[in-house]
C-alpha atoms as a PDB file:
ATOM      1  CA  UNK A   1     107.504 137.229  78.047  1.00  0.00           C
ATOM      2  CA  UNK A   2     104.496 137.441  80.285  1.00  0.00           C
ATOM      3  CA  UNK A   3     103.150 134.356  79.061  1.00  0.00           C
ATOM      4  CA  UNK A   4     105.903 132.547  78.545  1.00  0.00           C
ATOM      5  CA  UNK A   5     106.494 133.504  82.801  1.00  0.00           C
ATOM      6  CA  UNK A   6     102.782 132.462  83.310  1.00  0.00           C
ATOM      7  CA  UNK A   7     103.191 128.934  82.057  1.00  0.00           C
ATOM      8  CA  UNK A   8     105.991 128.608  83.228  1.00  0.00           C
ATOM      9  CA  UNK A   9     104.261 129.069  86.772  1.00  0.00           C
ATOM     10  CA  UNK A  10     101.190 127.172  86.022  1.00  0.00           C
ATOM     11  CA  UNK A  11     103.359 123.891  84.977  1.00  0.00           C
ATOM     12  CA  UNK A  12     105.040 124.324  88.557  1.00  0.00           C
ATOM     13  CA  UNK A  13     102.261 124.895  90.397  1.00  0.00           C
ATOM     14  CA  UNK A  14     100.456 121.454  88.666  1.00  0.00           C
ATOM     15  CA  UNK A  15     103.359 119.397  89.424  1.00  0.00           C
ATOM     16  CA  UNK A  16     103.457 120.363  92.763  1.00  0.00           C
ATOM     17  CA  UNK A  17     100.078 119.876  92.932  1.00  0.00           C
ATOM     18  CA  UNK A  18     100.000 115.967  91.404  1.00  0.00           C
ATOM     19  CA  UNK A  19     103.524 115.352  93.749  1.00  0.00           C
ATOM     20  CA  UNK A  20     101.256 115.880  97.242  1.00  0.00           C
ATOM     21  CA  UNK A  21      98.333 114.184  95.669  1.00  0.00           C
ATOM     22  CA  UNK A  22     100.159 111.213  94.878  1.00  0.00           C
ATOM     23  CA  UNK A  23     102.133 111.191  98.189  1.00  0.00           C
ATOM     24  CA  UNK A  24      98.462 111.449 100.177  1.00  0.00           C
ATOM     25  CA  UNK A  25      96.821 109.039  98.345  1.00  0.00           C
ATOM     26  CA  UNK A  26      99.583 106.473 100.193  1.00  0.00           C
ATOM     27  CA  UNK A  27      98.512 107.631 103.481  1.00  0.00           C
ATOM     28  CA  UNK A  28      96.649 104.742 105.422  1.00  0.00           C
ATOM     29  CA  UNK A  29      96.119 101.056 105.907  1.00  0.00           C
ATOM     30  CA  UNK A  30      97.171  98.607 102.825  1.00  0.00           C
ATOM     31  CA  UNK A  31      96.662  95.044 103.053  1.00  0.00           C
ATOM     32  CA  UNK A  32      98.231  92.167 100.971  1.00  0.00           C
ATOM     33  CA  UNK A  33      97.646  88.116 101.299  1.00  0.00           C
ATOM     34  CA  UNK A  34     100.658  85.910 101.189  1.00  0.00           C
ATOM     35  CA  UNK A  35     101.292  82.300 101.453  1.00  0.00           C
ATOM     36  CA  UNK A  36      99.741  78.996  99.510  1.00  0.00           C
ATOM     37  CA  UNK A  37      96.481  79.726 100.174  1.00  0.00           C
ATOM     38  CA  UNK A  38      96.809  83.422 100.218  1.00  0.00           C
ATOM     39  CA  UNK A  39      95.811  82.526 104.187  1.00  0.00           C
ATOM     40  CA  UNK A  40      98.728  85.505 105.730  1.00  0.00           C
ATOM     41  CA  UNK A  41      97.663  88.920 106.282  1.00  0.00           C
ATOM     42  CA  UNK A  42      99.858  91.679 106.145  1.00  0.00           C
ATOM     43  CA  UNK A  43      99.093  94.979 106.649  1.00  0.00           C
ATOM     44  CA  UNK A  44     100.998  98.334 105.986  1.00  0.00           C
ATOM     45  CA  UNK A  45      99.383 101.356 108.046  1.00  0.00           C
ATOM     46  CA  UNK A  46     101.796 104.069 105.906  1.00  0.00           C
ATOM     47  CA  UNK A  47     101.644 107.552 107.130  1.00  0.00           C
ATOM     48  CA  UNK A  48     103.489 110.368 105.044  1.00  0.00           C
ATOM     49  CA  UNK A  49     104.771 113.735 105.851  1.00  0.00           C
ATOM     50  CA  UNK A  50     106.608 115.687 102.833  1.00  0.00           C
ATOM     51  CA  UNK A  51     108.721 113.054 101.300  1.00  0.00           C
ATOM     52  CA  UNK A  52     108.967 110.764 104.251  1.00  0.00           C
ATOM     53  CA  UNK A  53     107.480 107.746 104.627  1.00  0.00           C
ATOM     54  CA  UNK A  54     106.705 106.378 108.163  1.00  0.00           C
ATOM     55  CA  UNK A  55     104.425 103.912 109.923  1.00  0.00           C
ATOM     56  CA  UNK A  56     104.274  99.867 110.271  1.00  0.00           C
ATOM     57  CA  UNK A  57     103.550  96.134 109.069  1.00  0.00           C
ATOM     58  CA  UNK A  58     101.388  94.216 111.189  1.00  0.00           C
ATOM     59  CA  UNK A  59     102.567  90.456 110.310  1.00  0.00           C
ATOM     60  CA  UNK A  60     101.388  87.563 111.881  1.00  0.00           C
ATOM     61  CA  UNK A  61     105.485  87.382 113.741  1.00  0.00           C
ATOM     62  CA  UNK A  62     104.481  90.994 115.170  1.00  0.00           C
ATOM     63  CA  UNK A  63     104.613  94.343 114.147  1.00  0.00           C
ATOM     64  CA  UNK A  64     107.685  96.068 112.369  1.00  0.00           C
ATOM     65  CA  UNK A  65     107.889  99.606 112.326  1.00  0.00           C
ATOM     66  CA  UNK A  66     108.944 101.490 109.086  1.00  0.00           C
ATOM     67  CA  UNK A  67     112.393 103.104 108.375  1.00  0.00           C
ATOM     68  CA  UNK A  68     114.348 105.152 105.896  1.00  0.00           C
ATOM     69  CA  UNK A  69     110.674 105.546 104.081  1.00  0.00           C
ATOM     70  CA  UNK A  70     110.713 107.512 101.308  1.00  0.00           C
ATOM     71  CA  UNK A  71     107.927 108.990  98.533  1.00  0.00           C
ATOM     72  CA  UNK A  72     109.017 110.398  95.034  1.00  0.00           C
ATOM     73  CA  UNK A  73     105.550 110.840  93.259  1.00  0.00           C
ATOM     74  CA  UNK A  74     103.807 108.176  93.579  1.00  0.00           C
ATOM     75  CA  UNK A  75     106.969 105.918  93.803  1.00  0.00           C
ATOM     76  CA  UNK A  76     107.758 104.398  97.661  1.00  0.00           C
ATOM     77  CA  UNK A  77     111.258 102.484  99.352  1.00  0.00           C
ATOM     78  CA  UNK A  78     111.163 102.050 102.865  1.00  0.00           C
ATOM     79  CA  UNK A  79     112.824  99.482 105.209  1.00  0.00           C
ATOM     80  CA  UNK A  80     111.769  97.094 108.338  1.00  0.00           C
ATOM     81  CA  UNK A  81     113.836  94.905 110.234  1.00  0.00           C
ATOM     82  CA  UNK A  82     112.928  91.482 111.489  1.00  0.00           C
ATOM     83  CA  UNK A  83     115.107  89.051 113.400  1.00  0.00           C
ATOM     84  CA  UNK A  84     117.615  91.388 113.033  1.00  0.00           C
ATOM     85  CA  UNK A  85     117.593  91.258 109.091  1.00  0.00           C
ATOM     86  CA  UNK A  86     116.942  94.037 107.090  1.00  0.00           C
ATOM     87  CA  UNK A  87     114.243  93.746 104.394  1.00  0.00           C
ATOM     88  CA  UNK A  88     114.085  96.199 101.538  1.00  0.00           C
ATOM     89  CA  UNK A  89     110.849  97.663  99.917  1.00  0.00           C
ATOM     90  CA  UNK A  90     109.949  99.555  96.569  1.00  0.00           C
ATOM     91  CA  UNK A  91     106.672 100.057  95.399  1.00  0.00           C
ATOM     92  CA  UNK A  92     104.660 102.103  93.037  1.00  0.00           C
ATOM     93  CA  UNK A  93     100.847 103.698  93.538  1.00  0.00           C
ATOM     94  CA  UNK A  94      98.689 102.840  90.782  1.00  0.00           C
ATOM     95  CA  UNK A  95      95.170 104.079  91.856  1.00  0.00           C
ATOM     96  CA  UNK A  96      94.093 101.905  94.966  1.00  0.00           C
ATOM     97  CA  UNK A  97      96.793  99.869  94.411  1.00  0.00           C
ATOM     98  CA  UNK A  98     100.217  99.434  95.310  1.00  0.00           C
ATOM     99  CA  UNK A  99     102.835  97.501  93.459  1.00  0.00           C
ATOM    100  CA  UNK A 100     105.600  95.966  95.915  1.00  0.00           C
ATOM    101  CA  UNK A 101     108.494  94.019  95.527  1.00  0.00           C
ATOM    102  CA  UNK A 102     110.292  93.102  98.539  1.00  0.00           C
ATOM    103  CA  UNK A 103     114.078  92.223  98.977  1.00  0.00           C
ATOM    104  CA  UNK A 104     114.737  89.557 101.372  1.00  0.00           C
ATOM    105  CA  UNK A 105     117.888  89.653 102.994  1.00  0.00           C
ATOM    106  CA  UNK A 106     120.186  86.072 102.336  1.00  0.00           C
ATOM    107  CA  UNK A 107     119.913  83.341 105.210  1.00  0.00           C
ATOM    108  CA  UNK A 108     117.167  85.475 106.652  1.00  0.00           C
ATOM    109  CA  UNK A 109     113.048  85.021 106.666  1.00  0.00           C
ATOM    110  CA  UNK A 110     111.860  84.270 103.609  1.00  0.00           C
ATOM    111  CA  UNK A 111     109.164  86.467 101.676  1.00  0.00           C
ATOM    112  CA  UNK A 112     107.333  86.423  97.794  1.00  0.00           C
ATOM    113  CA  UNK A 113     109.992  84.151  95.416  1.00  0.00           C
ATOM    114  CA  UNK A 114     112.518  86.730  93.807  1.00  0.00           C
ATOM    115  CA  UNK A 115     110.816  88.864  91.123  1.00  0.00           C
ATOM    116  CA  UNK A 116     107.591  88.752  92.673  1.00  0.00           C
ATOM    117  CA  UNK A 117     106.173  91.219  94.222  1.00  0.00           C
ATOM    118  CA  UNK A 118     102.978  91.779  96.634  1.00  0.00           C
ATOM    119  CA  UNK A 119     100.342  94.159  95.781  1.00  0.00           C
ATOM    120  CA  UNK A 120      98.888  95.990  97.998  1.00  0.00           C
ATOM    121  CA  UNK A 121      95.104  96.452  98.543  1.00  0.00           C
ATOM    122  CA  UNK A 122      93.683 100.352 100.133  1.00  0.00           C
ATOM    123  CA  UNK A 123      91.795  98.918 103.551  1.00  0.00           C
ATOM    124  CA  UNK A 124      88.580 100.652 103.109  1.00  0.00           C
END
């Protein structure tokens, strides 16, 4: 019974353990390149605290700040408004990457074609 009690307790204590590592590792500045030529800089300064997510996107239009940011793991949604349009965001942290997609809102800006996403480059 002890044992079974100790393990149990060690499992907990690792996944609670690889949760906050994963949500730090988001912390910071991300940058992506959009457009033809790649030629538009983006970049995300995220900043997390527990399972919110927080911060802002410096576009070339201005700066949007973050809202109704979450982190699950290693798994991000978040929100920023522009021109008074609401654009989604999901993404996933794979190492020093992060995997976006983006859901532009209809008859507002436009962003990557539908079913791409951005990824999202750790500014070192």
């Amino acid at each position: 019974m002890k044992r079974i009690l100790f393990s149990s307790v060690m499992v907990f204590i690792f996944l609670l353990g690889f949760s906050a590592t994963a949500s730090e590792g988001i912390t910071g500045k991300w940058q992506a390149s959009m457009g033809p030529d790649g030629d538009m800089v983006i970049t995300f300064d995220f900043k997390v605290n527990g399972d919110q997510l927080t911060g802002t996107v410096a576009t070339p239009m201005g700066d949007q700040e973050i809202s109704n940011g979450k982190v699950d793991g290693n798994s991000i949604s978040f929100e920023t408004k522009m021109m008074d349009f609401t654009i989604k965001h999901t993404g996933k942290l794979d190492g020093e990457v992060i995997k976006l997609k983006v859901e532009m809102p209809e008859g507002g800006p436009q962003g990557p074609p539908p079913g791409d996403g951005i990824t999202l480059k750790r500014v070192k």
